[in-house]
Protein backbone atom coordinates (compact mmCIF):
# COMPACT_ATOMS: atom_id res chain seq x y z
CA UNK A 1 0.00 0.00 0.00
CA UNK A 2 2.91 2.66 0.86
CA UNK A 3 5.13 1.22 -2.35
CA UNK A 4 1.46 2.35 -4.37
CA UNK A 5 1.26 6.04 -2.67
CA UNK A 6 4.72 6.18 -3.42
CA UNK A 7 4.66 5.36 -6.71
CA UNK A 8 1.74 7.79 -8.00
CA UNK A 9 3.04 10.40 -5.50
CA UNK A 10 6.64 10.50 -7.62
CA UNK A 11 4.61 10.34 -11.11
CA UNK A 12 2.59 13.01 -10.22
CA UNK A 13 5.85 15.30 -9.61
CA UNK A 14 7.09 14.16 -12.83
CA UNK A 15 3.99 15.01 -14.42
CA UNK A 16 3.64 18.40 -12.96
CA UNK A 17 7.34 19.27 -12.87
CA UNK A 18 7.57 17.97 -17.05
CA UNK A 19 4.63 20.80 -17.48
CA UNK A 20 6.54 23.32 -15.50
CA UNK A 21 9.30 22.82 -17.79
CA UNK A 22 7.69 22.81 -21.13
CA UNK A 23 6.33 26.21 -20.44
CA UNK A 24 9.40 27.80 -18.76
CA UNK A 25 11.05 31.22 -20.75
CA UNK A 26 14.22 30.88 -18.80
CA UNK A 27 16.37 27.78 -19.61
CA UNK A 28 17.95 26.94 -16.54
CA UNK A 29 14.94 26.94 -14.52
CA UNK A 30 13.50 24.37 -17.26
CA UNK A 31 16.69 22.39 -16.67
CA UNK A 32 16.16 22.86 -12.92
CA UNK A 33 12.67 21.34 -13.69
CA UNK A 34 14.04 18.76 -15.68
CA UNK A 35 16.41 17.49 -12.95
CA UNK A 36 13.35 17.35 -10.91
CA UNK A 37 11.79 15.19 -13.89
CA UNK A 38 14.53 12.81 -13.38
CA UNK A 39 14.76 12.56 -9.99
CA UNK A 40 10.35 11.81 -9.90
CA UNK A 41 11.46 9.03 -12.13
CA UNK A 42 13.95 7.91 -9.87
CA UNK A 43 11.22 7.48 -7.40
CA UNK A 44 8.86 5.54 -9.79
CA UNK A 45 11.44 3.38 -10.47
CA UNK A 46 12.44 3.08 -6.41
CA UNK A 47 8.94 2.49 -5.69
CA UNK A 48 8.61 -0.44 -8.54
CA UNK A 49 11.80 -1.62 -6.48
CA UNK A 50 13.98 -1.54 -9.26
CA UNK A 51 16.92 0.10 -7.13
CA UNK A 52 19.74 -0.19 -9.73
CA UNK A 53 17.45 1.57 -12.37
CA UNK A 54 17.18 4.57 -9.94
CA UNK A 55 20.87 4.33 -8.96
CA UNK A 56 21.72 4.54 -12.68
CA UNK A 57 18.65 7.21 -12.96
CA UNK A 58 20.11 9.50 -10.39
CA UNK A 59 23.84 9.27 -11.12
CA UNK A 60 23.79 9.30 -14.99
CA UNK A 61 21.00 11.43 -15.88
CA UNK A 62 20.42 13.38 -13.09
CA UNK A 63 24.17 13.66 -12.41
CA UNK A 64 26.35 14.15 -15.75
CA UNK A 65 23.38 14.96 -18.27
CA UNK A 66 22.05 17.79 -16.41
CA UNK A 67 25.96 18.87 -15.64
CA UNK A 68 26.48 19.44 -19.26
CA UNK A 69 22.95 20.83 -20.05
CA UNK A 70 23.74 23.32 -17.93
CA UNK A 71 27.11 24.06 -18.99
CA UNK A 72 26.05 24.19 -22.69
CA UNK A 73 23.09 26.81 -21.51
CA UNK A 74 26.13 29.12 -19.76
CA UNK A 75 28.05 28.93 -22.35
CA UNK A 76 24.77 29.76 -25.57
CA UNK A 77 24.58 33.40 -25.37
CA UNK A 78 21.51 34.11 -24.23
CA UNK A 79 21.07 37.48 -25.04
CA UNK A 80 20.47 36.12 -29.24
CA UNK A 81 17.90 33.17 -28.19
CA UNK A 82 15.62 35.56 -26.48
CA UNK A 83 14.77 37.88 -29.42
């Protein structure tokens, strides 16, 4: 019963944080969002006790993909993908 409150608690964070980020003007709060995106799946994947999927979730994605999203989005100018 608490693996099933889990579960649909953590995919209704990805749900509303994968919103959040589709509608986001700044970039690094919709990577911000995204991280959270990963992590929520993380916890699906926890609560479906599937523990080296989330270890792999939370250390590859969450961990060196969102480490070089963010470095490419410091390093785009930003000032030409506004207008």
């Amino acid at each position: 019963m608490m693996s099933a409150i889990f579960f649909y608690l953590a995919a209704f964070f990805a749900l509303l944080f994968s919103v959040f980020m589709l509608f986001q003007k700044e970039p690094v709060k919709a990577a911000l969002s995204l991280l959270a995106v990963f992590i929520s799946t993380a916890g699906i994947y926890l609560a479906l006790s599937s523990n080296i999927l989330a270890f792999f979730q939370i250390m590859l994605y969450a961990g060196a993909i969102m480490t070089l999203f963010i470095i490419a989005i410091n390093i785009a100018p930003l000032d030409k993908l506004s207008k």
